[in-house]
N, C-alpha and C. Protein backbone atom coordinates (compact mmCIF):
# COMPACT_ATOMS: atom_id res chain seq x y z
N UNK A 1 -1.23 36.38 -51.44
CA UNK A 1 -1.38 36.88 -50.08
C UNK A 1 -0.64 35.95 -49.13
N UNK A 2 0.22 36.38 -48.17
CA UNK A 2 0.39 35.60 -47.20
C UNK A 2 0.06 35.47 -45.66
N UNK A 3 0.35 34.13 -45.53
CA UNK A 3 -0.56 34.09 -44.08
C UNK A 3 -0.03 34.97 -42.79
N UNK A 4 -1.30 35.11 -42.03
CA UNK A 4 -0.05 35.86 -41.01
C UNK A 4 -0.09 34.61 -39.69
N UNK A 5 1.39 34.57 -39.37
CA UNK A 5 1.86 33.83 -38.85
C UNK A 5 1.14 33.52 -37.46
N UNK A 6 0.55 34.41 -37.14
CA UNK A 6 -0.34 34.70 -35.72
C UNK A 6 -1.96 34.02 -36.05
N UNK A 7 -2.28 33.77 -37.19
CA UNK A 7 -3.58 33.00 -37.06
C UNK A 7 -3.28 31.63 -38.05
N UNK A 8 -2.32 31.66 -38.61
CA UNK A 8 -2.19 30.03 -39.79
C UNK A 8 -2.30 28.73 -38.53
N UNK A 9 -3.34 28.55 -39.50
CA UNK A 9 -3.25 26.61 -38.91
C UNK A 9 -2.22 26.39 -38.43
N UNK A 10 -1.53 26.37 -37.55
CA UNK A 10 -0.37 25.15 -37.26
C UNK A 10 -0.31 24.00 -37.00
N UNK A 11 0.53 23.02 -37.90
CA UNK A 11 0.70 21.45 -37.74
C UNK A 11 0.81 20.92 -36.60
N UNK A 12 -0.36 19.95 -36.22
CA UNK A 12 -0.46 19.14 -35.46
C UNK A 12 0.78 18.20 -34.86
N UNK A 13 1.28 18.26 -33.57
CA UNK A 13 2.57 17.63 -33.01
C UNK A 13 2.27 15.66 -33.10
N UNK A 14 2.58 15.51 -33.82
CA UNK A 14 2.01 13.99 -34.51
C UNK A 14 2.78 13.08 -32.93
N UNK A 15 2.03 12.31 -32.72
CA UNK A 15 2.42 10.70 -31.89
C UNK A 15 2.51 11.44 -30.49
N UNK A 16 1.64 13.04 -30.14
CA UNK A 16 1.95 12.69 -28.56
C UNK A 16 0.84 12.84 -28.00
N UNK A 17 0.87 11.74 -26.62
CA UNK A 17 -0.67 11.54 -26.35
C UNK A 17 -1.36 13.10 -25.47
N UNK A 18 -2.55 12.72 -25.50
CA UNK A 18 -3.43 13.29 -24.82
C UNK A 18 -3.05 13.67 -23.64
N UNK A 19 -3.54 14.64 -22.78
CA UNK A 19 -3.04 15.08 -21.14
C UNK A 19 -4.06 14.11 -21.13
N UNK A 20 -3.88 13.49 -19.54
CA UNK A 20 -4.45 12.89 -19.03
C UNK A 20 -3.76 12.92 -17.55
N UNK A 21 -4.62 12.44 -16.78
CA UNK A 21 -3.99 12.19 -15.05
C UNK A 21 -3.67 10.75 -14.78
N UNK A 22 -2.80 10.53 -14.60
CA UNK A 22 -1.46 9.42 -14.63
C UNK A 22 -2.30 7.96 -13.46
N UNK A 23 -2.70 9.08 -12.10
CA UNK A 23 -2.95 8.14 -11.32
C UNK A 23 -4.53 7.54 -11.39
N UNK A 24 -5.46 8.36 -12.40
CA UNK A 24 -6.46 8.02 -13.00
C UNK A 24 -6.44 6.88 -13.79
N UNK A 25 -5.87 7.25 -14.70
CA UNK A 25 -5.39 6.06 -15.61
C UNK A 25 -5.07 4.97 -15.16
N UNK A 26 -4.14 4.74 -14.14
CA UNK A 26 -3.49 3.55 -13.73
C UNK A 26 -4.62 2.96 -12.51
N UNK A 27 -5.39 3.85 -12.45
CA UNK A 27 -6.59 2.84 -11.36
C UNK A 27 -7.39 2.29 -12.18
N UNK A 28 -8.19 2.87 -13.73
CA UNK A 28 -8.82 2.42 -14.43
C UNK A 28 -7.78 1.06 -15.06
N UNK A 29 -7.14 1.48 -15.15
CA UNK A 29 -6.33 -0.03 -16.01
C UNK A 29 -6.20 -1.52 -14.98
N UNK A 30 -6.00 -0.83 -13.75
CA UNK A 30 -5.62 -1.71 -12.24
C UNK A 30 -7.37 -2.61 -12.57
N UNK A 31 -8.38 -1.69 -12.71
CA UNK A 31 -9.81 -2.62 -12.52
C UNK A 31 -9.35 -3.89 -13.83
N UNK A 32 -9.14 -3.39 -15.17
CA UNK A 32 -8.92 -4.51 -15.88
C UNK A 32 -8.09 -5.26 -15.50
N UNK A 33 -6.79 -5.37 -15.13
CA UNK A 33 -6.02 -6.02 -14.81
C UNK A 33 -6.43 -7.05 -13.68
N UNK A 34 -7.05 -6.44 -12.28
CA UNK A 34 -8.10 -7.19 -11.15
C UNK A 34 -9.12 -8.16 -11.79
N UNK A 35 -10.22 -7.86 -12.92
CA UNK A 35 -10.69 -8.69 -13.48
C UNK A 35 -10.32 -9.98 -14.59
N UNK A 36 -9.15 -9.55 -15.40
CA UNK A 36 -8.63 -10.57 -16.28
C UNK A 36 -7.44 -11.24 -16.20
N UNK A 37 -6.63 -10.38 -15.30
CA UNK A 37 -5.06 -10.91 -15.19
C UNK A 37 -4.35 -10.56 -16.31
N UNK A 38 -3.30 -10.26 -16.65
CA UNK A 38 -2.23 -9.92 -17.18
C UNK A 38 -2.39 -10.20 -18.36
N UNK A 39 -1.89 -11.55 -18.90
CA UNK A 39 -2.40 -12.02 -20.36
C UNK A 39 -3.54 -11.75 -21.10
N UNK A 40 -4.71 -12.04 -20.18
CA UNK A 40 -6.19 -12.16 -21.16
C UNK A 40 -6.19 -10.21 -20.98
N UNK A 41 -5.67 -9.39 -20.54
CA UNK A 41 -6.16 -7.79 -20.52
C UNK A 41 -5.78 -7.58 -22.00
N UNK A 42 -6.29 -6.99 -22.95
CA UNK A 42 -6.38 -6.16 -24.14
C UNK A 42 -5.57 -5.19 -24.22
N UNK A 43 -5.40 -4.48 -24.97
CA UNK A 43 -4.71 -3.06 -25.20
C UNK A 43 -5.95 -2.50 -25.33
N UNK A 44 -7.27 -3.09 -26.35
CA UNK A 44 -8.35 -2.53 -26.35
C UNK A 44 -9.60 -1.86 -25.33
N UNK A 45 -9.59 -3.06 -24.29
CA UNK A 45 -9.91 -3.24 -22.49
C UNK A 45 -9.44 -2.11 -21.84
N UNK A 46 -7.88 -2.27 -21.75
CA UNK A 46 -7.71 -1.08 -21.33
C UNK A 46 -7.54 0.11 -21.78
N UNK A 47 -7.52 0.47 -23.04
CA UNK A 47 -8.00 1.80 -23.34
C UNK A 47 -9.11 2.33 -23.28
N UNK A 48 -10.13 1.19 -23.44
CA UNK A 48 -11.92 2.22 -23.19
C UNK A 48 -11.60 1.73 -21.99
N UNK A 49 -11.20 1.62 -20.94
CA UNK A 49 -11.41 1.73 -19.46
C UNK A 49 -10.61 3.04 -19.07
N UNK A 50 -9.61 3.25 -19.95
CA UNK A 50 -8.44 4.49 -19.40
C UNK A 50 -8.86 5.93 -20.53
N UNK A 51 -9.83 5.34 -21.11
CA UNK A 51 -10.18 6.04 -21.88
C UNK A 51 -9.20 6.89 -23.40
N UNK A 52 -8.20 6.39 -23.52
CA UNK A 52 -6.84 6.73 -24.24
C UNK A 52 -7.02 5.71 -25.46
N UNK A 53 -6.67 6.27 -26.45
CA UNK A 53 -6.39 5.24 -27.61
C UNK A 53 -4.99 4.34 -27.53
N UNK A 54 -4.89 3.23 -28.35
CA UNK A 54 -3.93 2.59 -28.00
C UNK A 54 -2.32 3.10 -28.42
N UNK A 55 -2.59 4.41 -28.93
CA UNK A 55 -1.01 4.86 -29.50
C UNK A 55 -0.78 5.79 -28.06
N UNK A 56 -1.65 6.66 -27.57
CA UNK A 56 -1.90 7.28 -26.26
C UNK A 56 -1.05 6.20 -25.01
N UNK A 57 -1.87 4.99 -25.00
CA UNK A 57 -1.28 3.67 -24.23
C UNK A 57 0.26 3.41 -24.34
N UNK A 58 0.39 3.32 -25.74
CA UNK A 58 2.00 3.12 -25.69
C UNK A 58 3.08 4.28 -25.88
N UNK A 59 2.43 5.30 -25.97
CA UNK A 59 3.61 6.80 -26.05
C UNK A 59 3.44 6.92 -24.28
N UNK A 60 2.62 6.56 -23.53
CA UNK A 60 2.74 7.54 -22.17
C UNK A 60 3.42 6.02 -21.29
N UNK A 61 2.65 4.90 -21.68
CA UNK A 61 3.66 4.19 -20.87
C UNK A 61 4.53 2.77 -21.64
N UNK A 62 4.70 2.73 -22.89
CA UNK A 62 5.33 2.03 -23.98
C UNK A 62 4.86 0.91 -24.05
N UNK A 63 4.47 -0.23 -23.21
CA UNK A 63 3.71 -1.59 -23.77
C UNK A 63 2.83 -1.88 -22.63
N UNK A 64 2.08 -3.19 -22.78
CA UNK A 64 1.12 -3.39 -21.57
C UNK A 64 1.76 -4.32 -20.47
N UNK A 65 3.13 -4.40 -20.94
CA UNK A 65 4.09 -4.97 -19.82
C UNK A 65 4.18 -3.91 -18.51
N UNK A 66 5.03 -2.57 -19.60
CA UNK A 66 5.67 -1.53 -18.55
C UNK A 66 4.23 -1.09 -17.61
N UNK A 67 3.23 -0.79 -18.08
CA UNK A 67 1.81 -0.58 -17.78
C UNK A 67 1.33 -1.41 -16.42
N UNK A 68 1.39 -2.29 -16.79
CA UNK A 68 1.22 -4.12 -15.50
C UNK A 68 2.19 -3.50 -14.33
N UNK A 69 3.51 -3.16 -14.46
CA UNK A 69 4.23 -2.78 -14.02
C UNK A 69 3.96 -1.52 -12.79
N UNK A 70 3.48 -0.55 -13.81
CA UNK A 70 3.26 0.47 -12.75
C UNK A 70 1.89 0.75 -12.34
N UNK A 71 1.01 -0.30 -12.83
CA UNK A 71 -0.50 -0.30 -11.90
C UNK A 71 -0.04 -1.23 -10.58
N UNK A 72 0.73 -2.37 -10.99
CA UNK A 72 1.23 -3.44 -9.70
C UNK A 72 1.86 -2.95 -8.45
N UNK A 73 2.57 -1.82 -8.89
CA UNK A 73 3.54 -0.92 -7.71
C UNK A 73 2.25 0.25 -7.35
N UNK A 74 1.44 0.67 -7.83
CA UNK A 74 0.20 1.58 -7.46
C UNK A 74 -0.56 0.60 -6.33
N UNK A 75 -1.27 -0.22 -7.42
CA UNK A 75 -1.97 -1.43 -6.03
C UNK A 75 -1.36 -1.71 -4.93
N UNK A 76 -0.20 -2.31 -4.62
CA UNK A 76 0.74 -2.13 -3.89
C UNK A 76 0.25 -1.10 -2.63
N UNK A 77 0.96 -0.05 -3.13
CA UNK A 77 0.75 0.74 -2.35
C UNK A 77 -0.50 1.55 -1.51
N UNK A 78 -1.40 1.57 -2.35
CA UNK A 78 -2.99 1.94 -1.88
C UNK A 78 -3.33 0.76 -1.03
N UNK A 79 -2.87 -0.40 -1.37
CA UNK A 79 -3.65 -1.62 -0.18
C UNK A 79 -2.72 -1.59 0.98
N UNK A 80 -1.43 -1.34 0.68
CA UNK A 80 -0.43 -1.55 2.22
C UNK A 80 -0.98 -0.28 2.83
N UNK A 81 -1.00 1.21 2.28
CA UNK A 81 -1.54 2.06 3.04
C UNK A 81 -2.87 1.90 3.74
N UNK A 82 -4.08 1.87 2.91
CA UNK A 82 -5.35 1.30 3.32
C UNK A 82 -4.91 0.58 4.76
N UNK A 83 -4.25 -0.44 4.94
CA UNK A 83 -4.49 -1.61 5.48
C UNK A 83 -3.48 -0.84 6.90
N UNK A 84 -2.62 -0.24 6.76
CA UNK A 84 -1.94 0.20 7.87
C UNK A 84 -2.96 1.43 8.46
N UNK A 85 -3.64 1.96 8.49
CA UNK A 85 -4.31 3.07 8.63
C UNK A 85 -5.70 2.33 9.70
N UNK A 86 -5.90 1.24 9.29
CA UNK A 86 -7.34 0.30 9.79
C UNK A 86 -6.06 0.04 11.38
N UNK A 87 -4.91 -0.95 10.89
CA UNK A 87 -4.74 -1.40 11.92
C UNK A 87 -3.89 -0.71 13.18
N UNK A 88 -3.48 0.53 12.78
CA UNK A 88 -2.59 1.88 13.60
C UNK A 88 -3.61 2.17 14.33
N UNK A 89 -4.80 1.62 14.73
CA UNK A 89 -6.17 2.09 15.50
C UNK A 89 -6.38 0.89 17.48
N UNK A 90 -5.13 -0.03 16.54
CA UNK A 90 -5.42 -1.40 17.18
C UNK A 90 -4.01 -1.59 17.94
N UNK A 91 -3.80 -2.09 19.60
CA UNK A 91 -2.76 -1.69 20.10
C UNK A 91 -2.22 -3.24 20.05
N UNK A 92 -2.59 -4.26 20.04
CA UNK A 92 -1.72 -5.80 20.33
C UNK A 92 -1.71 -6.57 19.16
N UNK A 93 -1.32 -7.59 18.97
CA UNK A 93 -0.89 -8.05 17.68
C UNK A 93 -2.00 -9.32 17.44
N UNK A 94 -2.88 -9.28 18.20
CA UNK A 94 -3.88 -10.30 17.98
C UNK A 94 -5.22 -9.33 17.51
N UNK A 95 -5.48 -8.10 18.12
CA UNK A 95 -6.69 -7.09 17.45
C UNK A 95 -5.96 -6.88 16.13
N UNK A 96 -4.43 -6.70 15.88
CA UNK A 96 -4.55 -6.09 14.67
C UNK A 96 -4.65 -7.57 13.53
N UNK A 97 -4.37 -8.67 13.86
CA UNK A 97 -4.41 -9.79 12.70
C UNK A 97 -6.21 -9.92 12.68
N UNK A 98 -6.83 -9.24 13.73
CA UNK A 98 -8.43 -9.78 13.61
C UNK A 98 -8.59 -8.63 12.38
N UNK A 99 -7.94 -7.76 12.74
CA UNK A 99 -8.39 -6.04 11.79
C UNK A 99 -8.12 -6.53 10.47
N UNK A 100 -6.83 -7.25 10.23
CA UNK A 100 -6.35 -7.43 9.06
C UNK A 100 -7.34 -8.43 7.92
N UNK A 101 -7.85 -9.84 9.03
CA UNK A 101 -8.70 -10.88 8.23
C UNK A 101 -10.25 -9.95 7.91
N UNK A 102 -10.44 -9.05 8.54
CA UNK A 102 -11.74 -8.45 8.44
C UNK A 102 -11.29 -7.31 6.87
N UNK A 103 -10.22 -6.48 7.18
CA UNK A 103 -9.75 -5.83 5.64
C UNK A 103 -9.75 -6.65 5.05
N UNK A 104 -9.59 -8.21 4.30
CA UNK A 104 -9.75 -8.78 3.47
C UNK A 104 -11.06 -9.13 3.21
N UNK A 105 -11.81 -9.45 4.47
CA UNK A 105 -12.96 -9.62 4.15
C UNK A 105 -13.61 -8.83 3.61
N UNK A 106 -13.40 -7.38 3.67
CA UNK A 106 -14.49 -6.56 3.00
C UNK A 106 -13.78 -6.43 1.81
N UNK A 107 -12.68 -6.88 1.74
CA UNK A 107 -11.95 -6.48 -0.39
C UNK A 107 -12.68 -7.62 -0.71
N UNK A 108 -13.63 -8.86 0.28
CA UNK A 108 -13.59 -9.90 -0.94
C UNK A 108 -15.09 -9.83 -1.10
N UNK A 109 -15.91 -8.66 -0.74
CA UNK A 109 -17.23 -9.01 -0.68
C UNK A 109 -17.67 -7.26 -1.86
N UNK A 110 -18.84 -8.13 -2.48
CA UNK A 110 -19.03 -6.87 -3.14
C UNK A 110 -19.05 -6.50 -4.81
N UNK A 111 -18.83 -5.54 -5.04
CA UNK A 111 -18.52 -5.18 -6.29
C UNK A 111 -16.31 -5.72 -6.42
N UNK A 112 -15.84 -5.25 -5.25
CA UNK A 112 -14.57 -5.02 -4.75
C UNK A 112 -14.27 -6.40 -4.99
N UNK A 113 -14.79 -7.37 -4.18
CA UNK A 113 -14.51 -8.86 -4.25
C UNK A 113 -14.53 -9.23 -5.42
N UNK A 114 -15.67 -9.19 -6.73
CA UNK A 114 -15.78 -9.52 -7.96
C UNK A 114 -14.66 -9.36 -8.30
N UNK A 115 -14.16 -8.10 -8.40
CA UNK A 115 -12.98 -7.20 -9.41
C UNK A 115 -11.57 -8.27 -9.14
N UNK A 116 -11.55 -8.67 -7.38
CA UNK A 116 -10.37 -9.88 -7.17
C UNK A 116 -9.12 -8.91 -6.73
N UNK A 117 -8.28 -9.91 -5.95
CA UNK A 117 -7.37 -8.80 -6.04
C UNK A 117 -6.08 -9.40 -7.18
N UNK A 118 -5.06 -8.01 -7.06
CA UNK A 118 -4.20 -8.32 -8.16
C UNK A 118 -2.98 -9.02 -7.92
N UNK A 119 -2.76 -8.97 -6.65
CA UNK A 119 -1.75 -10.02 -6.23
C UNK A 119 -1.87 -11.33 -6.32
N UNK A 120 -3.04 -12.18 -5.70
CA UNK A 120 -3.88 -13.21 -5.81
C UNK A 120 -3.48 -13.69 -7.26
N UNK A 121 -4.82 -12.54 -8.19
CA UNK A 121 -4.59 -13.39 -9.26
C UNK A 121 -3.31 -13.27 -9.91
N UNK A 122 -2.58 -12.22 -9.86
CA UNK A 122 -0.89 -12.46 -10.38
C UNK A 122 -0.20 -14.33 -9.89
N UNK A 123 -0.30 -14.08 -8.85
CA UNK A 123 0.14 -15.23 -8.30
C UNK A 123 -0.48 -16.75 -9.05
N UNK A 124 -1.69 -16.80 -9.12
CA UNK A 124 -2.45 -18.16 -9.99
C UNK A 124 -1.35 -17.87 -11.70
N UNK A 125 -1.01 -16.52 -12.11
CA UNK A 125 -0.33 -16.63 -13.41
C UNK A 125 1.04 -16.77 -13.15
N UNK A 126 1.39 -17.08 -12.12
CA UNK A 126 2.86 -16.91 -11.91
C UNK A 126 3.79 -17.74 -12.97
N UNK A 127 3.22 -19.09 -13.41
CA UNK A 127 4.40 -19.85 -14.57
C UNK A 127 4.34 -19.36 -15.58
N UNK A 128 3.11 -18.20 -15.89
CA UNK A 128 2.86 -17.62 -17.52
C UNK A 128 3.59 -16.47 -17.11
N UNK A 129 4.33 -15.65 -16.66
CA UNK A 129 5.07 -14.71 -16.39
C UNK A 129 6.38 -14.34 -16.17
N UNK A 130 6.69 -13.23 -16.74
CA UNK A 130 8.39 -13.52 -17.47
C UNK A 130 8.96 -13.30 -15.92
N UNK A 131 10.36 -13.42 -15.96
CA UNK A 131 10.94 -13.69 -14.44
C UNK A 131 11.02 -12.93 -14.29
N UNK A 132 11.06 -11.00 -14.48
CA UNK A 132 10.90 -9.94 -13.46
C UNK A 132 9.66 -9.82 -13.05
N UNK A 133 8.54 -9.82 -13.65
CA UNK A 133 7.31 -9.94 -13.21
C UNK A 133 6.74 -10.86 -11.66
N UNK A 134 7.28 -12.27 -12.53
CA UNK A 134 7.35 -13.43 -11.39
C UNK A 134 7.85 -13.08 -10.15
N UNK A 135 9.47 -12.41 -10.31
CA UNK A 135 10.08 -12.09 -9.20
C UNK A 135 9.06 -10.77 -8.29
N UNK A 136 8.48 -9.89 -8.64
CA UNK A 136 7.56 -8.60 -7.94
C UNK A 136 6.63 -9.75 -7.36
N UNK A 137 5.75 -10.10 -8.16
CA UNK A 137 4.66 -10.96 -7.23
C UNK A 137 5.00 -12.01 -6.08
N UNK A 138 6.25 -12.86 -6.63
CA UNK A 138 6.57 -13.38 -5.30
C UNK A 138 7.27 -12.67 -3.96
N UNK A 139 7.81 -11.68 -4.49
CA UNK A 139 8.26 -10.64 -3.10
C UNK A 139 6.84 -9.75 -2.97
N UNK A 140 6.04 -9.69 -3.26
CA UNK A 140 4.99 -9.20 -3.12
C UNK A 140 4.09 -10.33 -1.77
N UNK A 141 3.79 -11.70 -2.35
CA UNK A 141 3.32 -12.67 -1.03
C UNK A 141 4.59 -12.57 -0.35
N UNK A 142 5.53 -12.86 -0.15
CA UNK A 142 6.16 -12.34 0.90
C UNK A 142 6.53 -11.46 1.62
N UNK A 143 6.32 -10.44 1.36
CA UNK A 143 5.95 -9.41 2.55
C UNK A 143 4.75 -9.56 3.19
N UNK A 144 3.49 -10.07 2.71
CA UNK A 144 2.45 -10.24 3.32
C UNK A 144 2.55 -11.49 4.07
N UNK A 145 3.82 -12.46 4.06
CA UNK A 145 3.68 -13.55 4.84
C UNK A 145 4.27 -12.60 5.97
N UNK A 146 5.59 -12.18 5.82
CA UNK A 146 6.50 -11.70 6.75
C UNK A 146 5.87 -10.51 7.91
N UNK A 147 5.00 -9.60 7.19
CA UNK A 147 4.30 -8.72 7.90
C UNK A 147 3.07 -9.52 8.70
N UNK A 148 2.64 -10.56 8.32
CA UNK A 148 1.75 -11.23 9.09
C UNK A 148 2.61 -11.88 10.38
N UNK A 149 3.82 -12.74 10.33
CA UNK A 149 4.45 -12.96 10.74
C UNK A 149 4.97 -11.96 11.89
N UNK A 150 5.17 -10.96 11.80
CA UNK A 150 5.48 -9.74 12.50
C UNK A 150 4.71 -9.44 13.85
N UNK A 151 2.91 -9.41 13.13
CA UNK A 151 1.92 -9.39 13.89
C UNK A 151 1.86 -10.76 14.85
N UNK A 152 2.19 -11.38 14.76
CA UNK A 152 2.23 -13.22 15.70
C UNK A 152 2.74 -12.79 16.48
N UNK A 153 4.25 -12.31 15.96
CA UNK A 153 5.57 -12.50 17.35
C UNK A 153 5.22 -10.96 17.89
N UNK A 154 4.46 -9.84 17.44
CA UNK A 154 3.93 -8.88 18.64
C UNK A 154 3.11 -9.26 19.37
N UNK A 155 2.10 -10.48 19.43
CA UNK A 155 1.25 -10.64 19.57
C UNK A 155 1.39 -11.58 20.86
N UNK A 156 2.53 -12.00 20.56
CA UNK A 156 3.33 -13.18 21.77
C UNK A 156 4.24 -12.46 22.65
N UNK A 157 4.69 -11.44 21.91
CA UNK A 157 5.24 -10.34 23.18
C UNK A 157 4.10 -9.33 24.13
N UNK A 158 2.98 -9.14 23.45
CA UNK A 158 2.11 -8.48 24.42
C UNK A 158 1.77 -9.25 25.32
N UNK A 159 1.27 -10.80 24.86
CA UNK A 159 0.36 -11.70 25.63
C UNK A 159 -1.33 -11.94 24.86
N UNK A 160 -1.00 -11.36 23.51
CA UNK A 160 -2.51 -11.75 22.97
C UNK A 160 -2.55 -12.84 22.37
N UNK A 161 -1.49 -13.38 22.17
CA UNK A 161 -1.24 -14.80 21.18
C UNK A 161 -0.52 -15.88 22.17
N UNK A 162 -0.70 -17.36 21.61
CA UNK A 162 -0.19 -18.27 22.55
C UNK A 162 1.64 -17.78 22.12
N UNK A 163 2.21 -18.12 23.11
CA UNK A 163 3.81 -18.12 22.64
C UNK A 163 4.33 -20.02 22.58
N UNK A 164 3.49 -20.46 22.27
CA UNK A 164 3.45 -22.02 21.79
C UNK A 164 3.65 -22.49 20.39
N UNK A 165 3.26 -21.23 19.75
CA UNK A 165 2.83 -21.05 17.99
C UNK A 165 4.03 -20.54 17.46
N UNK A 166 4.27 -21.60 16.38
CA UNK A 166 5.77 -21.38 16.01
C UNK A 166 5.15 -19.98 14.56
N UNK A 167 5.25 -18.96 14.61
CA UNK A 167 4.77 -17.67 14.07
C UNK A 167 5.27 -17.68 12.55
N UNK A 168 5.98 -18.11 12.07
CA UNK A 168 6.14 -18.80 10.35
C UNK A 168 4.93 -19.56 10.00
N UNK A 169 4.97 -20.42 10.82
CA UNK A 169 3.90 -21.94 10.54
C UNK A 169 2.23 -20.99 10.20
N UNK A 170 2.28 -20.16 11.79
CA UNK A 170 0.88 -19.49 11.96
C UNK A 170 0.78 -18.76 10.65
N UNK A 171 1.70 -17.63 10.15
CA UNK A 171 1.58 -16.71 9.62
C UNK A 171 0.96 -17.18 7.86
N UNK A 172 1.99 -18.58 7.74
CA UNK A 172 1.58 -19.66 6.53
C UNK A 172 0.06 -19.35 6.35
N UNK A 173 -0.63 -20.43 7.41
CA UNK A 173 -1.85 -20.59 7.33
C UNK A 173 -2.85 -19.33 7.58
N UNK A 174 -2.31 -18.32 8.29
CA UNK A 174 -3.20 -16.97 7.60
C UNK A 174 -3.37 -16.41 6.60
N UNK A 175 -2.26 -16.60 6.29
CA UNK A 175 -1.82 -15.85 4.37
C UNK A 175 -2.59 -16.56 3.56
N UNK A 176 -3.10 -18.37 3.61
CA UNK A 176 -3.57 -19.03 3.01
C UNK A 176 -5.14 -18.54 3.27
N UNK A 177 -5.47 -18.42 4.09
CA UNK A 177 -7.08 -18.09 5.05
C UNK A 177 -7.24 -16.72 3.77
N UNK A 178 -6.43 -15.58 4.13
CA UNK A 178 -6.58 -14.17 3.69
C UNK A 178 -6.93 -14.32 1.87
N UNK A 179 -5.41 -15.20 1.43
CA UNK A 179 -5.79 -15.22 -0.07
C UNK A 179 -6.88 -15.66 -0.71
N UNK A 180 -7.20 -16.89 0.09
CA UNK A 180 -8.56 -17.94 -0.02
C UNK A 180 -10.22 -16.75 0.02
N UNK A 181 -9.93 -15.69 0.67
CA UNK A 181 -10.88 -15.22 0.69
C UNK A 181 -11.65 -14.51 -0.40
N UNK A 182 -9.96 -14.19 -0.98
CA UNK A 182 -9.87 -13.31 -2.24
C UNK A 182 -10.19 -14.42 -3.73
N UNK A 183 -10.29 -15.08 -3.42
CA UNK A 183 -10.56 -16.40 -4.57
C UNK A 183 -12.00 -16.34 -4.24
N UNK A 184 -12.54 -16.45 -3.13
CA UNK A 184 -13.74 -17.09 -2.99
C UNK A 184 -14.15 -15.62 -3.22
N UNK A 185 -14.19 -14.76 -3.12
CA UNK A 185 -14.85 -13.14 -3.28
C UNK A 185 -14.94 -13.14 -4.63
N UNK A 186 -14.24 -13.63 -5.38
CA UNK A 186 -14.67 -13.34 -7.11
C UNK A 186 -15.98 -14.25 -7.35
N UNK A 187 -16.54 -15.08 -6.37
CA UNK A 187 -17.76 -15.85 -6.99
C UNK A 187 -18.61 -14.92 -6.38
N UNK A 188 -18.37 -15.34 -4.75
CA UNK A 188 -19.61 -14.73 -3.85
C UNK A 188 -19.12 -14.15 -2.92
N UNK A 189 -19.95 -13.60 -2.05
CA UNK A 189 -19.47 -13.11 -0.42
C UNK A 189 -19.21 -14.14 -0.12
N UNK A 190 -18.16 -13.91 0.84
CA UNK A 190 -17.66 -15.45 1.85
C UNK A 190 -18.87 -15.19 2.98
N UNK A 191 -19.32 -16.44 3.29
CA UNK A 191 -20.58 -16.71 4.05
C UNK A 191 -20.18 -16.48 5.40
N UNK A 192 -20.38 -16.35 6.56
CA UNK A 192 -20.45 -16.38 7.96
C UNK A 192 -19.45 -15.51 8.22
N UNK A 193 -18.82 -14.52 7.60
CA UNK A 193 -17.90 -13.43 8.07
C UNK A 193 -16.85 -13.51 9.15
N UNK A 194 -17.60 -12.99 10.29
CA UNK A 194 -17.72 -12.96 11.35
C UNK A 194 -17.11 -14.23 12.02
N UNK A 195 -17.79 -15.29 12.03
CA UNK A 195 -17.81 -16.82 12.35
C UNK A 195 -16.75 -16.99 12.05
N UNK A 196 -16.17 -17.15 10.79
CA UNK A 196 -15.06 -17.49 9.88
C UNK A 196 -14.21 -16.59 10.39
N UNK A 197 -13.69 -15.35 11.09
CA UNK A 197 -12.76 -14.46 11.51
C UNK A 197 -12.54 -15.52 13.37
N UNK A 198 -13.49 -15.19 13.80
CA UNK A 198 -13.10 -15.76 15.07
C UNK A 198 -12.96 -17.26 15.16
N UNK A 199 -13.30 -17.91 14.19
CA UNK A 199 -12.78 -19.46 13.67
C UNK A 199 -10.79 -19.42 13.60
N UNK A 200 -10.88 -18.74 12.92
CA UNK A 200 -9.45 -18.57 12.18
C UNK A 200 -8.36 -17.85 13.50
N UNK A 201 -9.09 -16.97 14.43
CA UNK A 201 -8.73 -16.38 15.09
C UNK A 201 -8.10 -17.55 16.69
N UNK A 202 -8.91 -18.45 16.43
CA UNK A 202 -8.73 -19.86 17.78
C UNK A 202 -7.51 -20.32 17.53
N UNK A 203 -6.74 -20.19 16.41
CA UNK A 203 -5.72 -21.03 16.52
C UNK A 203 -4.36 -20.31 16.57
N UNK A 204 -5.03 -18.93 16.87
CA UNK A 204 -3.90 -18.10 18.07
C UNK A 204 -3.52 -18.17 19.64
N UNK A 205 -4.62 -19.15 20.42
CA UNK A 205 -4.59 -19.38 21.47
C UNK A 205 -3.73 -20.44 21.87
């Protein structure tokens, strides 16, 4: 007897992964990556987090390099958006650097703060990281110096900031304030919030 072609078993398409939703995936992988950093993340980690087996992992995005890769350009983008959306509310360049230390403050408090962010800790791995990698994360703190920087010298053209403050120097020691927060958010809440924003905020005058 032969089969009829309309009900026979047909062979399974061997090595291709699962449907899955791309930008799902890459947020579940982004949490491992936020908690362990680059090296110590698994293939294992992140597959029960992305829920995909590890052949799934490497047919849809080929190693946990290319992977690092396109959760880093995702993060990226969800925090610069996030963060422009808070401060497009705020008209001078001294409300929006207060808006900005307060968005860090709430990434560093929490469940959110635990997780860390991924720039931060990219940056603590920066000598364990091959030089395209290295190169994203360090143009990565630099845009966040430069865009801080940005906010100073608007801030000295409105009149909300001293125009005494050489706005490199300032922008330095905010970027240091902002990251610091994100270090200290993986233990605990940073204590006095508030206090600590308009502390940081005096040496715009």
């Amino acid at each position: 007897m032969t089969n009829n072609p309309n009900t026979a078993k047909q062979p399974k398409e061997r090595g291709r992964p699962r449907n899955f939703d791309i930008d799902d995936a890459l947020d579940n992988a982004m949490i491992v990556f936020r908690q362990k950093g680059f090296h110590a993340a698994s293939i294992n980690d992140l597959g029960a987090a992305m829920n995909l087996t590890a052949g799934s992992i490497y047919k849809a995005f080929q190693d946990k390099r290319s992977l690092f890769l396109r959760v880093f350009e995702r993060y990226i983008l969800l925090r610069n958006t996030d963060l422009r959306a808070r401060l497009q509310h705020y008209p001078t360049g001294r409300e929006r650097i207060a808006e900005l230390l307060q968005f860090y403050l709430d990434s560093a408090s929490e469940i959110e703060g635990r997780r860390g962010c991924l720039v931060v800790g990219s940056t603590v791995e920066l000598q364990t990281l091959d030089e395209e990698l290295s190169r994203l994360v360090r143009e990565a703190v630099m845009r966040n110096r430069n865009f801080l920087t940005s906010l100073i010298q608007q801030g000295q053209e409105d009149g909300s900031i001293s125009s005494r403050l050489n706005p490199d120097t300032a922008a330095g020691l905010l970027l240091c304030v902002a990251f610091g927060m994100r270090v200290v958010g993986k233990i605990q809440d940073v204590t006095n919030g508030e206090e600590t924003i308009n502390m940081v905020l005096s040496i715009l005058d």
